[in-house]
Protein backbone atom coordinates (compact mmCIF):
# COMPACT_ATOMS: atom_id res chain seq x y z
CA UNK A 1 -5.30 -20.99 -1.36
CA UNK A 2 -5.97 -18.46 -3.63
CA UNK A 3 -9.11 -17.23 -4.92
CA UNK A 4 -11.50 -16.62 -7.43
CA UNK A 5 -14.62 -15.50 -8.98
CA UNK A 6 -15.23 -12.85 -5.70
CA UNK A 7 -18.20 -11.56 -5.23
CA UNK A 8 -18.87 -8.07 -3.15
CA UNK A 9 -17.91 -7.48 0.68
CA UNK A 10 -21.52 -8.00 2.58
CA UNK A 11 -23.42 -5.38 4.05
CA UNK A 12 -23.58 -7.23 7.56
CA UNK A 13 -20.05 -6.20 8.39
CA UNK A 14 -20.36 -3.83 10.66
CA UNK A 15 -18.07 -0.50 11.52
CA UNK A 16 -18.30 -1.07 15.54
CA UNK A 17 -16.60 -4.71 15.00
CA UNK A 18 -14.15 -4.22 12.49
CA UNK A 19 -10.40 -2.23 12.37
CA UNK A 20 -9.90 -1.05 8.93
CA UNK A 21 -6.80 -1.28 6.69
CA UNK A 22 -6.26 0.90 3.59
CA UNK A 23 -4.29 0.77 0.35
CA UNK A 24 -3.70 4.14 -1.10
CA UNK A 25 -2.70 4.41 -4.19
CA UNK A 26 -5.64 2.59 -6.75
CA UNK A 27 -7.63 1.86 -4.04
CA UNK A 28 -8.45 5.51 -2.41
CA UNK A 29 -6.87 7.12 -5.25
CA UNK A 30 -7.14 6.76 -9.08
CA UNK A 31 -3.21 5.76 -10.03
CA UNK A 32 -1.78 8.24 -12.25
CA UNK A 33 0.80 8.24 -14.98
CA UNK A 34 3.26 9.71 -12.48
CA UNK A 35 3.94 8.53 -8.50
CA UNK A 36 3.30 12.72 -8.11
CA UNK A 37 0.13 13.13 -10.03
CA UNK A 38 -2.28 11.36 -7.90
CA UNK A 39 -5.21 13.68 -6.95
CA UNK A 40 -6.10 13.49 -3.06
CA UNK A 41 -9.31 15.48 -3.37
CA UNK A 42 -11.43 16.89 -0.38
CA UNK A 43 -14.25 14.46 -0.78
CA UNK A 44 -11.66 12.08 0.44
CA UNK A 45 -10.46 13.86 3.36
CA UNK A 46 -13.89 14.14 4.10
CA UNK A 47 -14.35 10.28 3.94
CA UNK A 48 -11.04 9.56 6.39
CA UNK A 49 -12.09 11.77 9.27
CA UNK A 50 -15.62 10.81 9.01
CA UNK A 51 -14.35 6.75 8.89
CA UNK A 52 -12.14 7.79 11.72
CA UNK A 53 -14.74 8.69 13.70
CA UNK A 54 -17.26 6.30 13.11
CA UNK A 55 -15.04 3.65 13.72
CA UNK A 56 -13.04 5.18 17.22
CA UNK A 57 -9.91 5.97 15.35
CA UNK A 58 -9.57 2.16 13.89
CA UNK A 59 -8.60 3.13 10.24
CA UNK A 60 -4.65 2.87 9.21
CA UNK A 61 -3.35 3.36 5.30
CA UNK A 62 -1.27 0.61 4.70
CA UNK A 63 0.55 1.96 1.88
CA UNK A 64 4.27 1.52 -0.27
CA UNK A 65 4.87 5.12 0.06
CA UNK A 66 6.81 6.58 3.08
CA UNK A 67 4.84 8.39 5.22
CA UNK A 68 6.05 11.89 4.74
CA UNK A 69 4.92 11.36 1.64
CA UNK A 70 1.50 10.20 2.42
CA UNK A 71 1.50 12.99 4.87
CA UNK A 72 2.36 15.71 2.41
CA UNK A 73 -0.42 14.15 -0.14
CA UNK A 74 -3.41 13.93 2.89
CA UNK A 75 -2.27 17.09 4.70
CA UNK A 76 -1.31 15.84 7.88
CA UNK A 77 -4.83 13.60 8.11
CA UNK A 78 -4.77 12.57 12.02
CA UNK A 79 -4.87 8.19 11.14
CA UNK A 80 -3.04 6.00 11.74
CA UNK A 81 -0.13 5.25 8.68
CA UNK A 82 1.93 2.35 7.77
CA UNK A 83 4.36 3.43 5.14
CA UNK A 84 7.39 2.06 3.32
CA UNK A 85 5.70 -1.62 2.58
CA UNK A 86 5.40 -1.74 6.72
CA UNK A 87 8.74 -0.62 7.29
CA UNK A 88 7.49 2.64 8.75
CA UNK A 89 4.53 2.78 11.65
CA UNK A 90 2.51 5.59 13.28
CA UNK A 91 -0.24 5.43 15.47
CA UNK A 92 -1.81 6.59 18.53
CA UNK A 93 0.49 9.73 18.34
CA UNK A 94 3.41 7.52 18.20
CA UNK A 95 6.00 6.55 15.42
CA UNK A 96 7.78 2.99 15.66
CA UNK A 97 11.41 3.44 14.62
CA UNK A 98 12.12 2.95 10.97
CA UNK A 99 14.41 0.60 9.66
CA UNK A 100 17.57 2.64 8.63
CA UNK A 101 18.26 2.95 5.18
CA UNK A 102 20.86 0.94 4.05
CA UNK A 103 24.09 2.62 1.90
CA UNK A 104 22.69 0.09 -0.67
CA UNK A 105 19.99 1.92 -1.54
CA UNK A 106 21.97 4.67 -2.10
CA UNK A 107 23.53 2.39 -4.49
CA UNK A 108 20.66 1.55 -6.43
CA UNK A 109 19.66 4.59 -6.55
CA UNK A 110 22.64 5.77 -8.23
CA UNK A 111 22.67 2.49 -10.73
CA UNK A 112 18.92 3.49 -11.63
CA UNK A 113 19.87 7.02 -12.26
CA UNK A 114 22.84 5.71 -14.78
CA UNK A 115 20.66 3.45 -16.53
CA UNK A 116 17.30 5.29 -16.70
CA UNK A 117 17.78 8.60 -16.00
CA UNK A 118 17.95 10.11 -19.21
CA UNK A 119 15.09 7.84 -20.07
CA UNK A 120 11.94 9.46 -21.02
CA UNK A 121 8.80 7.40 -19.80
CA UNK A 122 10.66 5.30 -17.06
CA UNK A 123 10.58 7.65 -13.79
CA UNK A 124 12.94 7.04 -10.38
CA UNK A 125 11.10 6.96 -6.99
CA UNK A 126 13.24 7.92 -3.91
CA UNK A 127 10.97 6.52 -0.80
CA UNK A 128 13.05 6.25 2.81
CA UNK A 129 12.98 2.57 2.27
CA UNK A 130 13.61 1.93 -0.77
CA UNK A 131 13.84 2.81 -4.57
CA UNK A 132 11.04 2.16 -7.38
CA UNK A 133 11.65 2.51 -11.35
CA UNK A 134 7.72 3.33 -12.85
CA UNK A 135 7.42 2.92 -16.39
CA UNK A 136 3.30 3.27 -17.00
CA UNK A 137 4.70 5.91 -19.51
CA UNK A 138 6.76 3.55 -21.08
CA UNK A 139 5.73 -0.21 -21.37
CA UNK A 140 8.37 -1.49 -23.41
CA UNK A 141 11.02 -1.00 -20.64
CA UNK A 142 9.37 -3.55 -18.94
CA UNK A 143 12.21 -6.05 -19.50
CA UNK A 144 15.20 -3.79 -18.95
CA UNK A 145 13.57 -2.63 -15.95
CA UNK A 146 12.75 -5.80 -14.28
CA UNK A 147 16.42 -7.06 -15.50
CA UNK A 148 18.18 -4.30 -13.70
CA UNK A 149 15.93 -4.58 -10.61
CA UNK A 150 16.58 -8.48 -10.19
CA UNK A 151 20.43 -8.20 -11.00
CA UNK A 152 20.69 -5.19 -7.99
CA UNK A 153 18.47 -7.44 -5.62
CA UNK A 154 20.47 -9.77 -5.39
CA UNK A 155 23.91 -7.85 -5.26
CA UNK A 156 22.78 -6.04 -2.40
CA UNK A 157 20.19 -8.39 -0.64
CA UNK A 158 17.28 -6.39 -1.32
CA UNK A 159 13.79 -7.34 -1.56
CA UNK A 160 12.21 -6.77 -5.22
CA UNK A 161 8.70 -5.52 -4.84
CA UNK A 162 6.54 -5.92 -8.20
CA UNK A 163 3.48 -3.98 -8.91
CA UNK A 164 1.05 -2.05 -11.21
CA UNK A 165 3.76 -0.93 -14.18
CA UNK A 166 6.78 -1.01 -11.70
CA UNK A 167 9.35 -2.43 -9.63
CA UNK A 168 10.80 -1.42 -6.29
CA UNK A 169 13.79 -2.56 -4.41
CA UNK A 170 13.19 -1.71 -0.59
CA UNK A 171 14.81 -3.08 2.82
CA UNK A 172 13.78 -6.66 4.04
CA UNK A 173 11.72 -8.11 6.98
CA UNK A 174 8.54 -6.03 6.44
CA UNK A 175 5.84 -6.12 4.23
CA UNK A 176 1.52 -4.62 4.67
CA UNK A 177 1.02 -7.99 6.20
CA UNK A 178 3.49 -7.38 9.46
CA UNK A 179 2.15 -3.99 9.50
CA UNK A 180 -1.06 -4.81 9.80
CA UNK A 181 -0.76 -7.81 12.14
CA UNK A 182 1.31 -5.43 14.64
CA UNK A 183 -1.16 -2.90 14.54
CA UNK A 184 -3.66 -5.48 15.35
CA UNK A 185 -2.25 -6.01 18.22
CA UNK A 186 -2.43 -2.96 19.95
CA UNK A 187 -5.41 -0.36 20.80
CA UNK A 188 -7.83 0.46 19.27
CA UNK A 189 -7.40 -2.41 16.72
CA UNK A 190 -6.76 -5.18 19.01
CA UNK A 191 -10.15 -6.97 19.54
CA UNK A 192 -11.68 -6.08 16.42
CA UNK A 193 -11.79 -7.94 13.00
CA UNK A 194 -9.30 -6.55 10.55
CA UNK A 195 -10.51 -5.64 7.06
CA UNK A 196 -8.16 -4.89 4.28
CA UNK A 197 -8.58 -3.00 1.11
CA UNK A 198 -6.26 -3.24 -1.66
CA UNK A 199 -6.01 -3.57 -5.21
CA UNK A 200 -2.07 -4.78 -6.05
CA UNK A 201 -0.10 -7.20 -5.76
CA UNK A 202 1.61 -5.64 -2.91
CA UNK A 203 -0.99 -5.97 -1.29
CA UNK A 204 -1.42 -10.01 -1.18
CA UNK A 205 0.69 -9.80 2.31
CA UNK A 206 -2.05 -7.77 3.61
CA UNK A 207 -5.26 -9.95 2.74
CA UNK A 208 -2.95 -12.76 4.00
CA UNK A 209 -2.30 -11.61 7.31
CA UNK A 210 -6.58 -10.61 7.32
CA UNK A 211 -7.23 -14.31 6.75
CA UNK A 212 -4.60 -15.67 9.25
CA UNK A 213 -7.00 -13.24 11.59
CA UNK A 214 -9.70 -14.23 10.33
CA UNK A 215 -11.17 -10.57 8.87
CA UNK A 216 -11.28 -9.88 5.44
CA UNK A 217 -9.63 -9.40 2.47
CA UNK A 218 -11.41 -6.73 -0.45
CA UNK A 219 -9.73 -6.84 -3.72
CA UNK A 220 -10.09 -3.57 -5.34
CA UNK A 221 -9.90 -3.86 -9.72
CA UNK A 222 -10.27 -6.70 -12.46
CA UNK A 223 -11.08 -10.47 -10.72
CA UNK A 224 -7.73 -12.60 -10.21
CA UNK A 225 -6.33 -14.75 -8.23
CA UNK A 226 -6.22 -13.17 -4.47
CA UNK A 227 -5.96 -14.31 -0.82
CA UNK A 228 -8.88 -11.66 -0.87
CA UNK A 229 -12.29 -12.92 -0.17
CA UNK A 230 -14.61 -10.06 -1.85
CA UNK A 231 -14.32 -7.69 -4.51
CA UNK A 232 -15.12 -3.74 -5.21
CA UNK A 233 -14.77 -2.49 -8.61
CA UNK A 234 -12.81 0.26 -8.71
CA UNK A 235 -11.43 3.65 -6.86
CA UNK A 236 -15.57 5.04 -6.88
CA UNK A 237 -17.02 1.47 -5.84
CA UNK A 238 -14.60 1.74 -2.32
CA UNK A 239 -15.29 5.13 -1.65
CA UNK A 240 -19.44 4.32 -2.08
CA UNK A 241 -18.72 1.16 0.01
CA UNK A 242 -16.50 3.38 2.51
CA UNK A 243 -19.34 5.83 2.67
CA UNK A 244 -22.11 3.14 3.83
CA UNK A 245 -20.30 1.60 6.76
């Protein structure tokens, strides 16, 4: 059940019992008007190796972007990655096979270009697993957007992934939530209680698969309705959190 009125992660958890799961984008990083203008500053490097450490390697980004492009953004950061909504996996020095893209994709890709391309304010993500229309820069698209997006989904049996200001169609089977419960199952996380930071709606399948665990779900943002348990504030309140485990 979902829920509400969360109140702030406790300070008993502690970083030699826990394996813990990352959001990127709003949650480690401020979002940005543009998928490309996200700022990945040092201080935050800083924060990954030094969780990394403290915690025997058990940190993992759980994130919608692929991971080339997470690795391009963090430089390579040695943790592990789960990119692409889960559809993508990397850890101990090993990389799980990615779904292949579908020609679909390629598809939508092409529809999205037709209908938005010219379209200043609504901007086209390419990821390996799929294909996002962002229109922070334009909120009155909204409807054409989301019209377009559920109209391809179902032509081409596509998932349609909501978030902050956008839509993404991307391959099935996967979400944060199998990502996470796989990695859980394997060193170093196995044996350890899985904590999950997030602040989207993508990110429900994550703090669901934390309570099916039993670990913990941290809402990052504005109180709603979550499978979370606790609550930070915002992008500064996780990394002061991060900082004190």
């Amino acid at each position: 059940m979902p829920n509400r009125h969360l109140k702030r992660p406790p300070l008993t958890l502690s970083a030699s019992e826990i394996s813990l799961f990352l959001d990127f984008d709003g949650t480690l990083v401020r979002l940005a008007e543009r998928p490309d203008g996200v700022l990945v500053d040092s201080p935050l490097l800083s924060l990954l190796d030094r969780l990394s450490s403290r915690l025997s390697g058990r940190v993992a980004l759980l994130s919608g972007r692929s991971i080339a492009q997470l690795d391009e953004m963090l430089g390579g950061v040695p943790i592990a990655m789960a990119g692409s909504h889960g559809g993508e996996i990397r850890h101990r020095g090993m990389a799980a096979a990615p779904i292949l893209r579908p020609p679909a994709l390629t598809i939508v890709e092409r529809e999205f270009a037709d209908a938005f391309g010219n379209k200043e304010g609504v901007i086209i993500e390419v990821k390996t697993l799929g294909v996002a229309l962002h229109y922070r820069l334009d909120p009155p698209a909204a409807p054409a957007v989301h019209a377009l997006a559920a109209r391809l989904g179902a032509e081409h049996g596509l998932d349609i992934q909501t978030g902050a200001m956008m839509v993404e169609l991307r391959t099935t089977g996967h979400h944060k939530g199998t990502a996470l419960t796989a990695m859980m199952q394997d060193p170093p996380f196995a044996g350890h209680q899985p904590v999950f930071l997030g602040d989207d709606v993508t990110d429900e399948d994550g703090f669901a698969a934390c309570a099916a665990l039993d670990g913990v779900g941290i809402l990052v943002g504005p109180e709603r309705e979550s499978a979370a348990r606790y609550r930070l504030d915002d992008v500064d309140d996780v990394r002061r959190w991060l900082s004190a485990l």
